[in-house]
N, C-alpha and C. Protein backbone atom coordinates (compact mmCIF):
# COMPACT_ATOMS: atom_id res chain seq x y z
N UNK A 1 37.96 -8.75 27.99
CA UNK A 1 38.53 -7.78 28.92
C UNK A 1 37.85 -7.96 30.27
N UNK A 2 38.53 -7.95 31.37
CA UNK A 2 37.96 -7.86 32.50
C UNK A 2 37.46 -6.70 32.63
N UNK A 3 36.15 -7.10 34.05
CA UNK A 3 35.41 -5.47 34.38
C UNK A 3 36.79 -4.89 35.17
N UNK A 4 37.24 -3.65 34.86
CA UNK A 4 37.58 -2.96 35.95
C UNK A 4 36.96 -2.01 37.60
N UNK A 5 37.34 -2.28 38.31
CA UNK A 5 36.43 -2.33 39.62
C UNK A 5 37.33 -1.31 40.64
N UNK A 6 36.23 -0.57 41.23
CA UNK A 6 37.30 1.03 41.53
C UNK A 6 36.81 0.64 43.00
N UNK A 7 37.67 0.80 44.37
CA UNK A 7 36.79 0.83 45.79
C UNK A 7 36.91 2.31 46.01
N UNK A 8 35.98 3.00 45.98
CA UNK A 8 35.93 4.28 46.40
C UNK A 8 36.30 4.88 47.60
N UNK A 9 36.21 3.61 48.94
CA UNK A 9 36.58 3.71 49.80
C UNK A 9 38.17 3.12 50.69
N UNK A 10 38.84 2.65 49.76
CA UNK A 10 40.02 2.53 50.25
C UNK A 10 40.95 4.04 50.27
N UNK A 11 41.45 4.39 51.62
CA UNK A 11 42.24 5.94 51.73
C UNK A 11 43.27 4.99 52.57
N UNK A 12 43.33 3.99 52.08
CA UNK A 12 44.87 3.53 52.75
C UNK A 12 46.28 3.77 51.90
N UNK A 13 45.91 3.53 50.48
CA UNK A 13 46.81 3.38 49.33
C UNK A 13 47.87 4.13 49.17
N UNK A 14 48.53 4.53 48.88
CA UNK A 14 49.82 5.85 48.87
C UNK A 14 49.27 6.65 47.63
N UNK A 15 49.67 7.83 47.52
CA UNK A 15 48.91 8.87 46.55
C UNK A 15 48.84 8.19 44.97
N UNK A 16 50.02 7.83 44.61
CA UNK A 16 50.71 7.10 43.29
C UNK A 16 49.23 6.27 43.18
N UNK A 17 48.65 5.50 44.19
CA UNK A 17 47.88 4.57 43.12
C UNK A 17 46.51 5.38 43.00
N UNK A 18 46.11 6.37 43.63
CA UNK A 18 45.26 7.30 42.63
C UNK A 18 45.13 7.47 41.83
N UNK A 19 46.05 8.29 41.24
CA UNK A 19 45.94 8.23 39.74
C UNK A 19 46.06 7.67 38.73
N UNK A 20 46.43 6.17 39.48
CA UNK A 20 46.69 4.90 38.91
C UNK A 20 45.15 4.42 38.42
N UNK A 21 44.45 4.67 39.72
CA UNK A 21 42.82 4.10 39.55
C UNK A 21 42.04 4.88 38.22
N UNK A 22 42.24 6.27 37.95
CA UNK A 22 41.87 7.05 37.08
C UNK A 22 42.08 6.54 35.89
N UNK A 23 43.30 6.77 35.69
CA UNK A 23 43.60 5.76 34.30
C UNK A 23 43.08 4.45 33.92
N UNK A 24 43.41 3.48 34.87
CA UNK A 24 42.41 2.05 34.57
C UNK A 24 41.56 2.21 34.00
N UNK A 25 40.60 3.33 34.95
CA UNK A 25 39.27 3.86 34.21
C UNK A 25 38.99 4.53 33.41
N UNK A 26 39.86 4.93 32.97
CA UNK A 26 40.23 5.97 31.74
C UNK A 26 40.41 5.08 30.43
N UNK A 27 41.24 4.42 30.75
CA UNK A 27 41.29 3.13 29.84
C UNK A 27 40.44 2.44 29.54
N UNK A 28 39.97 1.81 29.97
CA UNK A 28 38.65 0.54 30.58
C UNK A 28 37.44 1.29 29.42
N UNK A 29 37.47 2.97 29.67
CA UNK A 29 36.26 3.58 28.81
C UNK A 29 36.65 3.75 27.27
N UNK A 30 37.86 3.97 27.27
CA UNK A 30 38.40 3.82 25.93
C UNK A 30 38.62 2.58 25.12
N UNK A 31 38.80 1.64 25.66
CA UNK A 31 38.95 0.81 24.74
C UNK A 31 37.67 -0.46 25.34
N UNK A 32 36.45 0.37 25.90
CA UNK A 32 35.41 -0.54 25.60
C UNK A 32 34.64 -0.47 23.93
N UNK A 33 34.27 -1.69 23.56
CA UNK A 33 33.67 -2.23 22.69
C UNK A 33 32.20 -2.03 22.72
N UNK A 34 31.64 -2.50 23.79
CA UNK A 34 30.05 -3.17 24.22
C UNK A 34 29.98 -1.86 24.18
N UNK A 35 28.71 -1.25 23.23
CA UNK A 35 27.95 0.28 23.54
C UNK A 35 27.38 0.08 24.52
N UNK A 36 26.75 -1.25 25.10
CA UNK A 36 25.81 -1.40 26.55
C UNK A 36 26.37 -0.86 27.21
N UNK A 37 27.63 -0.81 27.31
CA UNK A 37 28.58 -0.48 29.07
C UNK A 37 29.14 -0.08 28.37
N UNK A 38 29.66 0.92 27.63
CA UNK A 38 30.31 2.50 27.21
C UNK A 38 29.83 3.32 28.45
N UNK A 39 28.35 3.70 28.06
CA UNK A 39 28.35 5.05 28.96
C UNK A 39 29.04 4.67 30.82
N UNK A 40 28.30 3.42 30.77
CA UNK A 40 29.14 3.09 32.03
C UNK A 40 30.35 3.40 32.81
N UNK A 41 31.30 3.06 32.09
CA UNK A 41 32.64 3.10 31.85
C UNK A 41 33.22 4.45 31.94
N UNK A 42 32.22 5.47 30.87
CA UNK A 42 32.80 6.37 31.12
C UNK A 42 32.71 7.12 32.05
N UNK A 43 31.54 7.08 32.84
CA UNK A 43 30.77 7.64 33.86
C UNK A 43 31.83 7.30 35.29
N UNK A 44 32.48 6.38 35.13
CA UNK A 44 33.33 5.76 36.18
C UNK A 44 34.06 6.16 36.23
N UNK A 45 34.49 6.22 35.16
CA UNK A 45 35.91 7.37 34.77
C UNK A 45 36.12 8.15 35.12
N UNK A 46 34.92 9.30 34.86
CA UNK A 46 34.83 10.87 35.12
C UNK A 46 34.66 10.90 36.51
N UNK A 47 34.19 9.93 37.18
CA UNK A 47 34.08 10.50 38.73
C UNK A 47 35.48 10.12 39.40
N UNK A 48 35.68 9.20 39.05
CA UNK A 48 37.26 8.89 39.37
C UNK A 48 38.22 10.03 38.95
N UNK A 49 37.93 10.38 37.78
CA UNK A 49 38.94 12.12 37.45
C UNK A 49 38.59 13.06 38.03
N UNK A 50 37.15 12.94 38.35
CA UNK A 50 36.94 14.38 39.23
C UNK A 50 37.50 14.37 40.65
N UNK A 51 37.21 12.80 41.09
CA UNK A 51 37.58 12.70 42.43
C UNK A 51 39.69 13.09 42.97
N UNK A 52 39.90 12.80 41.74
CA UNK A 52 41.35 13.19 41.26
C UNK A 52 41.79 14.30 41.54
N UNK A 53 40.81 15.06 40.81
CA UNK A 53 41.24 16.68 40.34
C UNK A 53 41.02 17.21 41.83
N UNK A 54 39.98 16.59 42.27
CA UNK A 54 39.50 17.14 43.91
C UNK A 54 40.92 17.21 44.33
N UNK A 55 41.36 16.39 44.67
CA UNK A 55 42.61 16.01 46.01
C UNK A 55 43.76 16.80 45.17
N UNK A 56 43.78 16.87 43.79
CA UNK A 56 45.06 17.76 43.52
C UNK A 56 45.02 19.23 43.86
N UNK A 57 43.74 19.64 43.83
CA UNK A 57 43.76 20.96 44.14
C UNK A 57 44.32 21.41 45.94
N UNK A 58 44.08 20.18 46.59
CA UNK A 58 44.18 20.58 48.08
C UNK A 58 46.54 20.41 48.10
N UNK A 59 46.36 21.28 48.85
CA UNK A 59 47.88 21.05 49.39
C UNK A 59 48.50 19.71 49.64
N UNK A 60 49.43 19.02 49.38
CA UNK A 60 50.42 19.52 48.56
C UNK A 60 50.47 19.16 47.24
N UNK A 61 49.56 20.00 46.06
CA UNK A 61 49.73 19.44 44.71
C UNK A 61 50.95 19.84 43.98
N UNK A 62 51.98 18.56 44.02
CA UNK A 62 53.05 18.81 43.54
C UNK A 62 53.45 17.99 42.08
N UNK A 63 52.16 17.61 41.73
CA UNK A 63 52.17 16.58 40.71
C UNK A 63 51.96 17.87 39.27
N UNK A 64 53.33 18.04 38.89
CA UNK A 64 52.31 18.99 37.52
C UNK A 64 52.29 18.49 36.14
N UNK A 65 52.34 17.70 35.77
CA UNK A 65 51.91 17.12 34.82
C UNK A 65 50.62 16.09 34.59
N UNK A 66 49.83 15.64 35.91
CA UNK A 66 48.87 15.53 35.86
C UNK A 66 47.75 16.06 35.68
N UNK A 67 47.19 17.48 35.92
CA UNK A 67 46.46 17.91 35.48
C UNK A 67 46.21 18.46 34.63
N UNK A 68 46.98 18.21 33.15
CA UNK A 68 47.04 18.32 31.57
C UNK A 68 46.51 17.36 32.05
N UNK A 69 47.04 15.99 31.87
CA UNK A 69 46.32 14.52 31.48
C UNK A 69 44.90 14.79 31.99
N UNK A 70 44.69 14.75 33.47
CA UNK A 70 43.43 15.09 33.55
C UNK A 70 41.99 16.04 32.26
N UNK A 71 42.54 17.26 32.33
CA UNK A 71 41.91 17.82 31.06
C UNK A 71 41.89 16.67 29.92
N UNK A 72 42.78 16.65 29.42
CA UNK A 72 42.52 16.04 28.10
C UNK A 72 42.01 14.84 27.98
N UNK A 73 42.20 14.02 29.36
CA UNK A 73 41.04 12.36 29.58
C UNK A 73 39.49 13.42 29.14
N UNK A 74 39.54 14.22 30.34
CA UNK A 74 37.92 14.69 30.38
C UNK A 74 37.33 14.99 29.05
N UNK A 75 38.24 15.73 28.15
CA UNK A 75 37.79 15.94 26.71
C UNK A 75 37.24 15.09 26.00
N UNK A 76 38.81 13.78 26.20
CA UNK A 76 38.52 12.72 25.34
C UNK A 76 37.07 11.54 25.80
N UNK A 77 36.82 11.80 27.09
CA UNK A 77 35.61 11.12 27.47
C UNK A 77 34.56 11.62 26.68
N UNK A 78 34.62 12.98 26.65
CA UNK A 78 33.00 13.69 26.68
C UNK A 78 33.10 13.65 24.79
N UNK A 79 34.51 13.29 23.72
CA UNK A 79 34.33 12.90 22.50
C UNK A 79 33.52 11.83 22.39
N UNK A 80 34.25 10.59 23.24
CA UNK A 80 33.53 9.61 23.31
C UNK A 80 31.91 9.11 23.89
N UNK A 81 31.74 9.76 24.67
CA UNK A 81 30.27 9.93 24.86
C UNK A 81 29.18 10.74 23.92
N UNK A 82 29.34 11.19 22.87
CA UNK A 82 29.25 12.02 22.03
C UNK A 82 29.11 10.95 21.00
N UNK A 83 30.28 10.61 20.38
CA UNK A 83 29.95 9.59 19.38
C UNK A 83 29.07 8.53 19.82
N UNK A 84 29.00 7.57 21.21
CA UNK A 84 28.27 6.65 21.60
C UNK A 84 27.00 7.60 21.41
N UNK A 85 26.45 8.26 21.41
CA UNK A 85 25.25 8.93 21.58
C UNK A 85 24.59 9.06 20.45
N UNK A 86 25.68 9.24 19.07
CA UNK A 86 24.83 9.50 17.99
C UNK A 86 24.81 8.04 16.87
N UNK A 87 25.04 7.04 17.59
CA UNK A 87 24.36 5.88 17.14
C UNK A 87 23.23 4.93 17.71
């Protein structure tokens, strides 16, 4: 699998690939293998979802079915960090 690689600083993109970036990383943490770079992964993730959840809350959040997904990534991260933890 390739590393997936987030630029924190591109605000050129159109809104759509936001939450595009989330998922990658959402993904990327889920279906890593290597426990080395688990927590990694997920850690990337979550700031990428938080950074998400940030901009949906500001005007105009017209996206409503994203912030279910949001919740339930965050859940499913913090399962997965949980199990990586107790081995």
């Amino acid at each position: 699998m390739r590393p997936v690689h987030w630029d924190h600083t591109d605000h050129t993109r159109p809104e759509g690939y936001v939450r595009q970036d989330w998922e990658k990383l959402y993904r990327a943490a889920i279906l890593e293998s290597d426990r080395s770079r688990l927590l990694q992964r997920i850690e990337d993730a979550e700031a990428a979802i938080r950074k998400r959840s940030r901009s949906l809350s500001k005007p105009p959040g017209n996206n409503e079915k994203e912030p279910g997904a949001i919740t339930r990534a965050l859940h499913i991260l913090s399962l997965l960090r949980g199990a990586g933890q107790e081995h």
